[in-house]
C-alpha atoms as a PDB file:
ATOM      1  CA  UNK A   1       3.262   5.485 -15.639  1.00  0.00           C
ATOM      2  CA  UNK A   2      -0.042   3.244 -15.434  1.00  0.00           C
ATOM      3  CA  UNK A   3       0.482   2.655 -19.265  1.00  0.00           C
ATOM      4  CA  UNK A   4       3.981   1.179 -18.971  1.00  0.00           C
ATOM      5  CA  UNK A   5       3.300  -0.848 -15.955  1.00  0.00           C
ATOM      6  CA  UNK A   6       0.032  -2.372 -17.841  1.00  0.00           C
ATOM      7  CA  UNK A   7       1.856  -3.042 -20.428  1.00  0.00           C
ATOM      8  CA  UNK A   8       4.711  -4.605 -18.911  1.00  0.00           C
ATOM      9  CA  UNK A   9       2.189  -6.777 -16.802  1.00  0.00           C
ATOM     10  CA  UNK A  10       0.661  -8.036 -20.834  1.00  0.00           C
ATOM     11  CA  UNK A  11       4.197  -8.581 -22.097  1.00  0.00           C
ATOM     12  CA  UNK A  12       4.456 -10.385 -18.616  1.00  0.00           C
ATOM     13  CA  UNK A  13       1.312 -12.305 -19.539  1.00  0.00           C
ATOM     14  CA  UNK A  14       2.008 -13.495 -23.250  1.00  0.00           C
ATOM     15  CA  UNK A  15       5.405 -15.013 -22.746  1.00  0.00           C
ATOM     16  CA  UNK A  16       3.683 -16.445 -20.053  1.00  0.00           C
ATOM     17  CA  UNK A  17       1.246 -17.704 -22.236  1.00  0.00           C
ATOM     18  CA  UNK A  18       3.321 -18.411 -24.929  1.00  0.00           C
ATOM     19  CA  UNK A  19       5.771 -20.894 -22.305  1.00  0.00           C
ATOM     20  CA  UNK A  20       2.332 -22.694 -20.603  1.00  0.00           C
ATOM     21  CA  UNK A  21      -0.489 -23.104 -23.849  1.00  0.00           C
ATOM     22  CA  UNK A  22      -2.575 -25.506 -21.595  1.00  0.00           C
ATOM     23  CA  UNK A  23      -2.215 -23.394 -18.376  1.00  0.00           C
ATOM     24  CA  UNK A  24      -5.963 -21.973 -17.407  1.00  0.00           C
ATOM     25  CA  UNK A  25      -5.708 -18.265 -17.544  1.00  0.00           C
ATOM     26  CA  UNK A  26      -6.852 -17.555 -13.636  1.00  0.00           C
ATOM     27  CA  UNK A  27      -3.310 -19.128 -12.681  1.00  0.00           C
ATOM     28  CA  UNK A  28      -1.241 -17.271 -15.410  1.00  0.00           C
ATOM     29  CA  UNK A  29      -2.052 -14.393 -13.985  1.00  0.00           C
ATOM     30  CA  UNK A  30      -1.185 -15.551 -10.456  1.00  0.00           C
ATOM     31  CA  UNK A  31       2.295 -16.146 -11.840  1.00  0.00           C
ATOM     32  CA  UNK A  32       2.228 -12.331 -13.686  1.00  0.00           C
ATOM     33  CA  UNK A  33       1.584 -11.215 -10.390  1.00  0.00           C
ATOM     34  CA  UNK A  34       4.402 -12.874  -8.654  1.00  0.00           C
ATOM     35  CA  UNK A  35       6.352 -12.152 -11.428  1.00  0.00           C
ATOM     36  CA  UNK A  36       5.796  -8.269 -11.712  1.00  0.00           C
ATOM     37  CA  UNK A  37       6.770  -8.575  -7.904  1.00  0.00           C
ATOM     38  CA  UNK A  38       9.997 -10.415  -8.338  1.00  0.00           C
ATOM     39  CA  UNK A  39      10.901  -7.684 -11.678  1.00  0.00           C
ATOM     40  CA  UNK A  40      10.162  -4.676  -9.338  1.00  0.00           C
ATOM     41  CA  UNK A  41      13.355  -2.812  -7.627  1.00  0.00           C
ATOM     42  CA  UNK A  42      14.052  -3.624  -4.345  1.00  0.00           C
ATOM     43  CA  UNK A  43      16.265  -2.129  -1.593  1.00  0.00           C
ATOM     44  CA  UNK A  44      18.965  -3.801   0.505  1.00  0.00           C
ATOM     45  CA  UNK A  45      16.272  -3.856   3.668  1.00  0.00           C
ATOM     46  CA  UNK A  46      14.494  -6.290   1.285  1.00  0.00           C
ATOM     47  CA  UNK A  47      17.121  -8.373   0.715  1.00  0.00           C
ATOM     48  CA  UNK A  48      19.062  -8.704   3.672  1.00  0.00           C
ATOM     49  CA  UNK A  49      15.086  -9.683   5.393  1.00  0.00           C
ATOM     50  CA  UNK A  50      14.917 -12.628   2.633  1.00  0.00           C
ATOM     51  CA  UNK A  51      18.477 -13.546   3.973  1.00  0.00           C
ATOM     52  CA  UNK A  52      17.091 -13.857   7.106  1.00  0.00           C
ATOM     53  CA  UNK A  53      13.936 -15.428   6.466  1.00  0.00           C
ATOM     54  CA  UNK A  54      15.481 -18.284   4.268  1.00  0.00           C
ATOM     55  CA  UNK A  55      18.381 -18.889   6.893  1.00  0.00           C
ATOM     56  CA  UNK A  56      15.381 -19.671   9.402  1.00  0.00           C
ATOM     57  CA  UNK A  57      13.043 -21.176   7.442  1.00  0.00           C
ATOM     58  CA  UNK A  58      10.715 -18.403   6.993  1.00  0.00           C
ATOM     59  CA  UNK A  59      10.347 -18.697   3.204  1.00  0.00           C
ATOM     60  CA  UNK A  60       9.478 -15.805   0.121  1.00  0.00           C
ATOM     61  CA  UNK A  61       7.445 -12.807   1.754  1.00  0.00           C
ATOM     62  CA  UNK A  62       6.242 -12.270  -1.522  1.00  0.00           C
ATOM     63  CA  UNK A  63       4.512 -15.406  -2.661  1.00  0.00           C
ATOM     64  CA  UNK A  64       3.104 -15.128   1.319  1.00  0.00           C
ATOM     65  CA  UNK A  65       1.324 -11.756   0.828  1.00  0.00           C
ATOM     66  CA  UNK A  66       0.359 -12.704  -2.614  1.00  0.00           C
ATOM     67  CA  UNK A  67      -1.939 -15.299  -0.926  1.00  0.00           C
ATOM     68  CA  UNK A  68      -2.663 -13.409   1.706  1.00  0.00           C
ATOM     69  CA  UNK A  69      -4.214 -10.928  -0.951  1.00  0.00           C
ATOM     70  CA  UNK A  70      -5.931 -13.410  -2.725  1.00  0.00           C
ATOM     71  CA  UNK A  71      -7.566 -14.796   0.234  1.00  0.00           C
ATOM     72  CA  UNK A  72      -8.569 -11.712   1.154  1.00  0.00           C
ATOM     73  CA  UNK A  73      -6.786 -11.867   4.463  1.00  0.00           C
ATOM     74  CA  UNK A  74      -4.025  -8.808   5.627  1.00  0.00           C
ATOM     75  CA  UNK A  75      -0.801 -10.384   7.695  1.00  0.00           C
ATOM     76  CA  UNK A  76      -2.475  -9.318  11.148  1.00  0.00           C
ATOM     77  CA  UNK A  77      -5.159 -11.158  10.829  1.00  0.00           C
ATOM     78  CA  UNK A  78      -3.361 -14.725   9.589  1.00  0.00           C
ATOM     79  CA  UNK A  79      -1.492 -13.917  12.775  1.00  0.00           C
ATOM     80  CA  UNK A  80      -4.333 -13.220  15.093  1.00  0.00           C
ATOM     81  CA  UNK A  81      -6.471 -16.780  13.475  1.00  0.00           C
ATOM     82  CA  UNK A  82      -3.183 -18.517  13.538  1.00  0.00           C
ATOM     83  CA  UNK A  83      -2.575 -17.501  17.014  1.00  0.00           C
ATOM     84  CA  UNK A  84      -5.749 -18.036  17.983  1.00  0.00           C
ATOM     85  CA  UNK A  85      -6.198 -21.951  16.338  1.00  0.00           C
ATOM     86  CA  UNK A  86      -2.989 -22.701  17.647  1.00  0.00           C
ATOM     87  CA  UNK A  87      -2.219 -21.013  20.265  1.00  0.00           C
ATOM     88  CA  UNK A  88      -5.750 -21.820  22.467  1.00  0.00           C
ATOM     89  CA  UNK A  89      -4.422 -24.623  24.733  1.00  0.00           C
ATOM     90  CA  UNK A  90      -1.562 -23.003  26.443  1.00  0.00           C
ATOM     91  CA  UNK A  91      -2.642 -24.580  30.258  1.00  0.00           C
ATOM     92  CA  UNK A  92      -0.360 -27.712  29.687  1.00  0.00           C
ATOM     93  CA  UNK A  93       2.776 -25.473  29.443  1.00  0.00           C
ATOM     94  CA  UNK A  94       2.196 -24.619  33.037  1.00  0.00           C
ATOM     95  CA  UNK A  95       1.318 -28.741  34.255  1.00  0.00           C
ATOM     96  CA  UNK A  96       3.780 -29.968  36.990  1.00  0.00           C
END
């Protein structure tokens, strides 16, 4: 199993290559990685929650988490510094 996925993931990367020359290899395998993601099976959950998303304007979950990931970051804590950045001057809700 860990054979055929690595090896899908270097097929992945040399047509990659082989379409961007020039591209610098740290961002080729970005796009393997979003592109193993977008190969992968997914159930109707997944895509009836990207209907939803792009109908509100929530965008692609997976190029989210992929940046997530490479920032090191899980989703709770985006939402607890984005909540907390943003979210720190609620008293002039509550101004008469």
């Amino acid at each position: 199993m860990f054979e055929q996925h690595r090896s899908e993931y270097i097929n992945i990367l040399r047509e990659l290559r082989h379409k961007h020359p020039n591209m610098p290899m740290a961002e080729l395998e970005e796009l393997a990685e979003e592109e193993v993601m977008n190969r992968g099976p997914k159930s109707r959950a997944f895509y009836r929650i990207q209907a939803t998303r792009k109908l509100t304007g929530g965008g692609n979950i997976i190029k989210k988490k992929l940046a997530l990931h490479k920032h090191g970051m899980s989703a709770q804590q985006w939402v607890l510094s984005y909540c907390s950045s943003s979210c720190s001057n609620g008293s002039h809700y509550f101004t008469q």
